[in-house]
C-alpha atoms as a PDB file:
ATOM      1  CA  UNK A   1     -13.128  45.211 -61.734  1.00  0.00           C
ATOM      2  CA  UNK A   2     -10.455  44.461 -59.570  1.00  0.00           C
ATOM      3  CA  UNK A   3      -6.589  45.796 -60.181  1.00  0.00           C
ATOM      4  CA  UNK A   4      -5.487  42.599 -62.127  1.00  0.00           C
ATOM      5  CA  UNK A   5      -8.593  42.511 -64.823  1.00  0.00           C
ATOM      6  CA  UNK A   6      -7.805  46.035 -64.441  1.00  0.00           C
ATOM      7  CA  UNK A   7      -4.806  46.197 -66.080  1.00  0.00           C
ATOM      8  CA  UNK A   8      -5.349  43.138 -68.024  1.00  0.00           C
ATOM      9  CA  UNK A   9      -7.711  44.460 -69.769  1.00  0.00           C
ATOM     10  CA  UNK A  10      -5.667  47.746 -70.567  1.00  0.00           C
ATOM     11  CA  UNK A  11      -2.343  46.091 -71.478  1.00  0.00           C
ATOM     12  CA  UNK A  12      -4.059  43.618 -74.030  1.00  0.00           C
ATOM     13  CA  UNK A  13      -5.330  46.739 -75.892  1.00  0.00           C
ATOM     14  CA  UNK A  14      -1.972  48.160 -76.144  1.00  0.00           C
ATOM     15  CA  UNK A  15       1.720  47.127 -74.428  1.00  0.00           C
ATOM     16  CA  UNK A  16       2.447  51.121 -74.330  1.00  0.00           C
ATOM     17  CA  UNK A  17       1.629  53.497 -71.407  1.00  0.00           C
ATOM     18  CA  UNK A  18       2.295  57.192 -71.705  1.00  0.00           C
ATOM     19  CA  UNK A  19       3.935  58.528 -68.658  1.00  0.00           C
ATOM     20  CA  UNK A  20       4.154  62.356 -68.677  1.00  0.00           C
ATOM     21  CA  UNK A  21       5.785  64.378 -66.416  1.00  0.00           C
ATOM     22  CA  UNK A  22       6.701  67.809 -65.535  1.00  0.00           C
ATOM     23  CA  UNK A  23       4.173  69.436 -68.287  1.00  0.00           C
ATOM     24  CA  UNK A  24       1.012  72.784 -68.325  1.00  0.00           C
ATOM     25  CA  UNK A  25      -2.187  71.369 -67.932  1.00  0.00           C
ATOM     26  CA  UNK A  26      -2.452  72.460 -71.483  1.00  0.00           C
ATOM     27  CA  UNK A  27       0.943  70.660 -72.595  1.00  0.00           C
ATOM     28  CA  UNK A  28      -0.047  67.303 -70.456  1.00  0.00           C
ATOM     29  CA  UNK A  29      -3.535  67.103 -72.695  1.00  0.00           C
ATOM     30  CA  UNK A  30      -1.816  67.462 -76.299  1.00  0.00           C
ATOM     31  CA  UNK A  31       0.640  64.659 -75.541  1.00  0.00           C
ATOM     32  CA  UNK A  32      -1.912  62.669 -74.093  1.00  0.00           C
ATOM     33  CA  UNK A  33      -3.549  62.974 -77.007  1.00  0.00           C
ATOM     34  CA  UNK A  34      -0.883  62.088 -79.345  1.00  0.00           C
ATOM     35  CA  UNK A  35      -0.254  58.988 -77.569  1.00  0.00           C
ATOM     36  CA  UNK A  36      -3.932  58.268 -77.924  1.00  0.00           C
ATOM     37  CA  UNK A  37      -3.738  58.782 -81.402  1.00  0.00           C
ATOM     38  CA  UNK A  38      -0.829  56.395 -81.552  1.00  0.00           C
ATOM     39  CA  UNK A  39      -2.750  53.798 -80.016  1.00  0.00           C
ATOM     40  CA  UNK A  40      -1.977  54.024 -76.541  1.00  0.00           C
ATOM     41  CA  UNK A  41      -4.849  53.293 -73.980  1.00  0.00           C
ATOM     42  CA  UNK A  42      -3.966  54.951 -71.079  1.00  0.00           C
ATOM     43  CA  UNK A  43      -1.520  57.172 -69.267  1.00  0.00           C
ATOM     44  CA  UNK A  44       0.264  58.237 -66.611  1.00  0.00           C
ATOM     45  CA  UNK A  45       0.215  61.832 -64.992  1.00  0.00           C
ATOM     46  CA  UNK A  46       2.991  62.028 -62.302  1.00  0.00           C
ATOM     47  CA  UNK A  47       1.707  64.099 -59.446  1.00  0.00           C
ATOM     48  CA  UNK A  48       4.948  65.124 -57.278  1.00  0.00           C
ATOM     49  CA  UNK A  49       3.776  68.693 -56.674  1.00  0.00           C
ATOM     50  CA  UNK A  50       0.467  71.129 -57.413  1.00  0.00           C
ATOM     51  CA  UNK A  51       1.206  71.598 -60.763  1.00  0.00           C
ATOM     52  CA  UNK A  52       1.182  68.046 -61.095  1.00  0.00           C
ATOM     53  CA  UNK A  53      -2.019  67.716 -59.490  1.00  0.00           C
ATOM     54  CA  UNK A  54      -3.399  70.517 -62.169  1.00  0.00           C
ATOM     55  CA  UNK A  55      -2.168  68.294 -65.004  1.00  0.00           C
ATOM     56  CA  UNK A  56      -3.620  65.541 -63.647  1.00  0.00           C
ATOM     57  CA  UNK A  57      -7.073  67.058 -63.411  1.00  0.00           C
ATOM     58  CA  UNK A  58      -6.974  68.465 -67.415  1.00  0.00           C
ATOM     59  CA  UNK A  59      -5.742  64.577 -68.180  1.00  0.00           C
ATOM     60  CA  UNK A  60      -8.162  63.399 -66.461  1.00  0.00           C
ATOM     61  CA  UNK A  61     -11.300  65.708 -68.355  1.00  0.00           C
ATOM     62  CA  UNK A  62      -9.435  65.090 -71.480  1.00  0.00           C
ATOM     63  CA  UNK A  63      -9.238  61.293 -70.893  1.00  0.00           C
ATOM     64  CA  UNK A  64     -13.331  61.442 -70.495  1.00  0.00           C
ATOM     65  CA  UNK A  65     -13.909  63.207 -73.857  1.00  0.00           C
ATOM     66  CA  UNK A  66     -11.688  60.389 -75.301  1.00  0.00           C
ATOM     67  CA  UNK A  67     -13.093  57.116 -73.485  1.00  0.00           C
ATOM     68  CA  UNK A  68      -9.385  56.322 -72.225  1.00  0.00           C
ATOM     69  CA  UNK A  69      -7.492  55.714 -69.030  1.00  0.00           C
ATOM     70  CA  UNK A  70      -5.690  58.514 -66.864  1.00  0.00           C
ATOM     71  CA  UNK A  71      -3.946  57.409 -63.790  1.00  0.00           C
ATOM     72  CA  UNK A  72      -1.926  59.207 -61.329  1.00  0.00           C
ATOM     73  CA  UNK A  73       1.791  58.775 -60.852  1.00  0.00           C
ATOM     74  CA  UNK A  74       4.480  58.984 -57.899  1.00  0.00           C
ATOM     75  CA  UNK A  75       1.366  58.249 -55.860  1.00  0.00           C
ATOM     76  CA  UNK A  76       3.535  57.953 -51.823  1.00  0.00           C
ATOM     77  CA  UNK A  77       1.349  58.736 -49.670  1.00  0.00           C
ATOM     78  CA  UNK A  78      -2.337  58.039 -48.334  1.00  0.00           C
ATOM     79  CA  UNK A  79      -3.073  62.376 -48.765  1.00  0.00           C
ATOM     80  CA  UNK A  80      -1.856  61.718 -52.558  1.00  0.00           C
ATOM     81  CA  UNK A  81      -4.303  58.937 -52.801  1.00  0.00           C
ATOM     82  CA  UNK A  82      -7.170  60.405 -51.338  1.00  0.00           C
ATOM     83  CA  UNK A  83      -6.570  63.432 -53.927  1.00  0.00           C
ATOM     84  CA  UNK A  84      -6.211  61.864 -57.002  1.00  0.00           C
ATOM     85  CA  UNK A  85      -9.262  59.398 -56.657  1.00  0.00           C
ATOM     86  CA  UNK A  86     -11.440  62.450 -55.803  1.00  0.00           C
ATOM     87  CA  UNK A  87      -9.849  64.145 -59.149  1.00  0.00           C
ATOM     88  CA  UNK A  88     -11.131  61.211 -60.841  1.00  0.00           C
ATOM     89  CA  UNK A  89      -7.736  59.267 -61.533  1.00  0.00           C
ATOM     90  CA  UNK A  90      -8.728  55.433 -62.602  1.00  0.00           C
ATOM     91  CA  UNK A  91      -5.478  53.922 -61.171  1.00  0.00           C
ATOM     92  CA  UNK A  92      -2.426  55.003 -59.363  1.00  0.00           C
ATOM     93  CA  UNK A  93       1.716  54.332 -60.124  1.00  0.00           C
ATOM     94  CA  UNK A  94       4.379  54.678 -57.121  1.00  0.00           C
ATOM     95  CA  UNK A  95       8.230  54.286 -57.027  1.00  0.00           C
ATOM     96  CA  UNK A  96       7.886  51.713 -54.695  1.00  0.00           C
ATOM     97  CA  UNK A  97       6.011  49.353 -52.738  1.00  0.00           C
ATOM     98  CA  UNK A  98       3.878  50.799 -49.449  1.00  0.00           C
ATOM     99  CA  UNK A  99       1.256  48.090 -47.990  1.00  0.00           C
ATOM    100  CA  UNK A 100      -0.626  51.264 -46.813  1.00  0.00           C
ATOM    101  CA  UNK A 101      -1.239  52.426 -50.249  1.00  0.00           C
ATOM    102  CA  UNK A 102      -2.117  48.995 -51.230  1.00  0.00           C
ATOM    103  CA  UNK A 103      -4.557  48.569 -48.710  1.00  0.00           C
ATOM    104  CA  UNK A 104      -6.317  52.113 -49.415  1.00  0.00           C
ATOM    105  CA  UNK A 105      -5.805  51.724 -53.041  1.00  0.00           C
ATOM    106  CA  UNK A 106      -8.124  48.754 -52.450  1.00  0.00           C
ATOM    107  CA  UNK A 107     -10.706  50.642 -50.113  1.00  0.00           C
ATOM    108  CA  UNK A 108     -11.291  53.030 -52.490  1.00  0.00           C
ATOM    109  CA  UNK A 109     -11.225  50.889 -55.622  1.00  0.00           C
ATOM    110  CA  UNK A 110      -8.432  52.616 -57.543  1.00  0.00           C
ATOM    111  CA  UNK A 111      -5.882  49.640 -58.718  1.00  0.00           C
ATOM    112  CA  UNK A 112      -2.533  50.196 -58.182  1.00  0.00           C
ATOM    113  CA  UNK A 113       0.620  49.460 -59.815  1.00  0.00           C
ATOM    114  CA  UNK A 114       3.845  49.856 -57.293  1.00  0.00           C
ATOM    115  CA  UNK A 115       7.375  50.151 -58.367  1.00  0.00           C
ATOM    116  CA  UNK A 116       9.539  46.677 -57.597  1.00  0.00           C
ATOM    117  CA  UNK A 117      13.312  46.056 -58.155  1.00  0.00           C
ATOM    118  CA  UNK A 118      13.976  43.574 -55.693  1.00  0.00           C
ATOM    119  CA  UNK A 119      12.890  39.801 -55.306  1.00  0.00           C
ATOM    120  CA  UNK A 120      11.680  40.612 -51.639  1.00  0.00           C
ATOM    121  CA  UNK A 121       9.077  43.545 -53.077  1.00  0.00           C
ATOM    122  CA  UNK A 122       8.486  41.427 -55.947  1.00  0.00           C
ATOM    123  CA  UNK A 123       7.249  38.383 -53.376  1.00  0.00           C
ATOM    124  CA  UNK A 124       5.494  40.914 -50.970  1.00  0.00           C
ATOM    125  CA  UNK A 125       3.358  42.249 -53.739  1.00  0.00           C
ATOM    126  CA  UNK A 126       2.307  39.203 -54.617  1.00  0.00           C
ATOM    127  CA  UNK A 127       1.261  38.237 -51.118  1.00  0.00           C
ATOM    128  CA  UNK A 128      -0.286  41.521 -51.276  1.00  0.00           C
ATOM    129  CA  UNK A 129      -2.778  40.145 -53.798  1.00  0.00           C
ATOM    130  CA  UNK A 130      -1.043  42.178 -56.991  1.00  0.00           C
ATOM    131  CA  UNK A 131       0.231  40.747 -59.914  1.00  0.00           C
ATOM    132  CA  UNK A 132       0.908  43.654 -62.091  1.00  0.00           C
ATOM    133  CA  UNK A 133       3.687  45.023 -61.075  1.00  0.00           C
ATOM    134  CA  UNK A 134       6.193  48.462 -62.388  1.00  0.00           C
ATOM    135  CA  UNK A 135       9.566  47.191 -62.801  1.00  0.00           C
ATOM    136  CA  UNK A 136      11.520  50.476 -61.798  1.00  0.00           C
ATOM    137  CA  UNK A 137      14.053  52.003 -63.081  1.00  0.00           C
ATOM    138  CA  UNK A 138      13.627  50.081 -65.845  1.00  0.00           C
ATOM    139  CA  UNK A 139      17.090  50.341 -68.038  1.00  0.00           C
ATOM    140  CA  UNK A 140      18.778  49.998 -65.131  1.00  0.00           C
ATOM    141  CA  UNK A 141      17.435  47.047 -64.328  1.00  0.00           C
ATOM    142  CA  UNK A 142      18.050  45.628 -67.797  1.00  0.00           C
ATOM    143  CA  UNK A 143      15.789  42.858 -69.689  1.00  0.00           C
ATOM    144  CA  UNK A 144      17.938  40.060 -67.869  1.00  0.00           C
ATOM    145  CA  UNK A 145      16.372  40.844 -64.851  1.00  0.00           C
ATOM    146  CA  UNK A 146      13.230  40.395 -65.884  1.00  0.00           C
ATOM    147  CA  UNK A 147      14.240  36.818 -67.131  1.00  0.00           C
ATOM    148  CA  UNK A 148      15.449  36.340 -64.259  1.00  0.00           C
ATOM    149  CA  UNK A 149      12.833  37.338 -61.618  1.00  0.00           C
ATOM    150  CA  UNK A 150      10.332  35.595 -64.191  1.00  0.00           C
ATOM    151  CA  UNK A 151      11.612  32.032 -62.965  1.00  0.00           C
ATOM    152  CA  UNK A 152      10.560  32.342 -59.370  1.00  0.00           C
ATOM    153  CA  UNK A 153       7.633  34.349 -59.824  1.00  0.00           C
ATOM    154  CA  UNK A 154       6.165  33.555 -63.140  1.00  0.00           C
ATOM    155  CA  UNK A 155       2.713  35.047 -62.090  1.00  0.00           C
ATOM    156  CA  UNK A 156       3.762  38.600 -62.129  1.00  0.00           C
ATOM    157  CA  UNK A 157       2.963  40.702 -64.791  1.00  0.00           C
ATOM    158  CA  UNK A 158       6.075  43.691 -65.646  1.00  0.00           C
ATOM    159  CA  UNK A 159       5.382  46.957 -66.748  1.00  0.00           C
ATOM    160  CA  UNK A 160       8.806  48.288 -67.767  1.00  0.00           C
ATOM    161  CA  UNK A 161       8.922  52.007 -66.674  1.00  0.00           C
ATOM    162  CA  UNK A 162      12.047  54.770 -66.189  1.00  0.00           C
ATOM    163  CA  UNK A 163      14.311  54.915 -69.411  1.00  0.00           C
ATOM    164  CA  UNK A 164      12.157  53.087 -72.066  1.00  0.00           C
ATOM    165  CA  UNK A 165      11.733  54.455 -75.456  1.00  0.00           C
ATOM    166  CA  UNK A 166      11.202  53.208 -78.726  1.00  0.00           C
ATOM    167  CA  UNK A 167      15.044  52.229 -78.895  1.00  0.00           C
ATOM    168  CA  UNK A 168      14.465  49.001 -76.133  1.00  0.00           C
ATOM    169  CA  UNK A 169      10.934  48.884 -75.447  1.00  0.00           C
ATOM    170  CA  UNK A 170      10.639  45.588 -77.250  1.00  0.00           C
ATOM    171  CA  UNK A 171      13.459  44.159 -75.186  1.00  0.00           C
ATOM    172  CA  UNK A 172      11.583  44.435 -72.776  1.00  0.00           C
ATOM    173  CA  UNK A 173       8.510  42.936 -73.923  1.00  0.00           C
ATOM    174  CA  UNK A 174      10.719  40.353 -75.657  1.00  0.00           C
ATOM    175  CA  UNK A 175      12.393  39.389 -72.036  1.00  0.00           C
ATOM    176  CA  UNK A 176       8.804  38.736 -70.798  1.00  0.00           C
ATOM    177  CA  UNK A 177       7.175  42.631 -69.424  1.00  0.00           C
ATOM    178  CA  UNK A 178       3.413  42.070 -70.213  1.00  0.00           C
ATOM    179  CA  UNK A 179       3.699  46.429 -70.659  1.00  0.00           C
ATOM    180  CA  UNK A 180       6.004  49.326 -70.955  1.00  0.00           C
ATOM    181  CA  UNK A 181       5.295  52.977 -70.180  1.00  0.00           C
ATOM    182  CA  UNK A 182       6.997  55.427 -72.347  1.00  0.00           C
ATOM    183  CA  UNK A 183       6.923  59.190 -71.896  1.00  0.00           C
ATOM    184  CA  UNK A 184       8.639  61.407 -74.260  1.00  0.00           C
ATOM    185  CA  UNK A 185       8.710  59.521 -77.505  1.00  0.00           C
ATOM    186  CA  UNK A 186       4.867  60.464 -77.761  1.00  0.00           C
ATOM    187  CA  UNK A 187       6.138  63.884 -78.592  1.00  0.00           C
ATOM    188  CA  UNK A 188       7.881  63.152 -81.600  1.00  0.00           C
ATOM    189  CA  UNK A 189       6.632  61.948 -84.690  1.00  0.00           C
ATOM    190  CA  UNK A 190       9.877  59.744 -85.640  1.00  0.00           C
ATOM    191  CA  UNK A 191       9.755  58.556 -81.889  1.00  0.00           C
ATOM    192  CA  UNK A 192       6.277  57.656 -82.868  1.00  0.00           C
ATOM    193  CA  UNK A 193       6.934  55.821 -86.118  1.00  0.00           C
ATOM    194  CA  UNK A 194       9.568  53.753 -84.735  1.00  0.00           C
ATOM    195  CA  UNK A 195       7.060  52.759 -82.347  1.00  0.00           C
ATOM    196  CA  UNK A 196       4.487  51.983 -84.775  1.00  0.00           C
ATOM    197  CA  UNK A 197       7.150  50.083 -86.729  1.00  0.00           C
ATOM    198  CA  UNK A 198       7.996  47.780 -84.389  1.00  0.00           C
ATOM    199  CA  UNK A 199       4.502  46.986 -83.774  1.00  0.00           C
ATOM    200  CA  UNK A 200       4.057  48.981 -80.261  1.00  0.00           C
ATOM    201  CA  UNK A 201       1.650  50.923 -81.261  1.00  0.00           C
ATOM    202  CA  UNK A 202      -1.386  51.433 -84.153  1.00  0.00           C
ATOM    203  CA  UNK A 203      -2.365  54.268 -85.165  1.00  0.00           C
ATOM    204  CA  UNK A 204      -6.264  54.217 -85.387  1.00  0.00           C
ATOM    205  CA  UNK A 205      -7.100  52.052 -83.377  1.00  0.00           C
ATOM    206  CA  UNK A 206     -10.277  52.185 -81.441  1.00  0.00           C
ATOM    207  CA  UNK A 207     -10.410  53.414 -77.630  1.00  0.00           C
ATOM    208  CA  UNK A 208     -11.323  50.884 -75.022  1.00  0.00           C
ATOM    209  CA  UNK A 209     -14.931  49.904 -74.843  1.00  0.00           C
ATOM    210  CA  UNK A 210     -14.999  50.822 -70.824  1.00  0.00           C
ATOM    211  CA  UNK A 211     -17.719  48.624 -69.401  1.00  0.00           C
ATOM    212  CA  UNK A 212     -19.016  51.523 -67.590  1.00  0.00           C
ATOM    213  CA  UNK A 213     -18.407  54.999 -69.122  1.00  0.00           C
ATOM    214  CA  UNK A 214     -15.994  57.098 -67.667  1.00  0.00           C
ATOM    215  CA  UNK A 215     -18.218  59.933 -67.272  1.00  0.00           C
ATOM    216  CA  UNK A 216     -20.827  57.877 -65.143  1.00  0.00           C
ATOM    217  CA  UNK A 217     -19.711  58.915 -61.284  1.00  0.00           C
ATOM    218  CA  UNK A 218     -20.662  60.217 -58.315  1.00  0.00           C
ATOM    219  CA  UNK A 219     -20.083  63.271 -56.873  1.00  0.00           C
ATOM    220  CA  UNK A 220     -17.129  62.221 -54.759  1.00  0.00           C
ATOM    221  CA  UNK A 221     -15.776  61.010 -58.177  1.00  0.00           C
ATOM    222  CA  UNK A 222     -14.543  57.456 -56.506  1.00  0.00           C
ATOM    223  CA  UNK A 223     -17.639  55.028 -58.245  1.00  0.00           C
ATOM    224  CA  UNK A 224     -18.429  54.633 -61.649  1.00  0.00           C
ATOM    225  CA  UNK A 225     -14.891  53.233 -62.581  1.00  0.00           C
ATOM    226  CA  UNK A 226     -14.358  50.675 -65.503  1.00  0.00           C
END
């Protein structure tokens, strides 16, 4: 699967990403979890420093128990990248856009999703071979933009990421984002009905039906993906 059915197929299960950041191993699992149980498919674990890397790893043996999706965020370099496919991460999230993290996320079969704000990164993706892209930082940005950089490059797919909560989420995905990625909202439980409310998220819904299970890998922990 390459990093467009990828993420189409995770996006058409649910428009919401968790992104959590800054949390205990033990912390990172129970709001993955929650967002699970709200419906979302997969989520993002940031991984900026160790203890990043630590909550990535207990996401990422929580996320095989539950048959969803843990990626690794704030993925900037090629030593990050190596990492986080050996911990078992099914995609990777950066800031920006790096053609050497393209390229490697490619060799090694992890799809990526870089950070765009700009009509020049949006067009070098693209030549880049990606179409789902993370429009970053989000609220600054504002849903016009996304009109906007939807004319001249109606092929790429937004996930709205950095400020997005239940509050403008669906501006988002009204202005034309194909995803959002939400973080802290997964933590509380009016957060969480607001999001159900609108029709972001369903509670009890079932998890993706991986076409190879998550669990099936090799020892270096890169094969075996979805």
């Amino acid at each position: 699967m390459n990093d467009t059915e990828f993420f189409d197929e995770v996006f058409s299960l649910s428009k919401v990403m968790g992104i959590f950041r800054g949390m205990t191993p033990e912390a990172t699992v129970a709001i993955c979890e929650a967002a699970w149980g709200a419906g979302a498919q997969a989520v993002e674990v940031p991984v900026q420093d160790e203890a990043g890397f630590e909550a990535l790893e207990a996401a990422v043996e929580a996320g095989r128990r539950h048959n969803r999706y843990v990626g690794a965020g704030t993925v900037r370099e090629t030593g990050q990248l190596h990492r986080v496919a050996r911990l078992g991460a099914h995609f990777t999230v950066a800031p920006g856009l790096d053609a050497d993290i393209v390229h490697l996320s490619k060799e090694l079969g992890v799809p990526h999703l870089p950070g765009v704000a700009t009509s020049t990164e949006i067009h070098t993706a693209l030549k880049l071979g990606l179409l789902w892209l993370k429009a970053f930082p989000a609220s600054v940005l504002g849903p016009d933009w996304v009109k906007a950089q939807l004319a001249p490059f109606p092929q790429a797919r937004f996930v709205a990421t950095g400020g997005i909560g239940a509050g403008n989420a669906e501006e988002f995905l009204q202005a034309g984002c194909r995803g959002v990625a939400i973080g802290s909202a997964f933590a509380d439980a009016e957060e969480i009905s607001r999001l159900v409310a609108a029709g972001l998220v369903q509670t009890g819904r079932k998890p993706l039906s991986a076409r190879t299970p998550l669990s099936a890998r090799n020892d270096d922990g890169l094969s075996g993906r979805p």
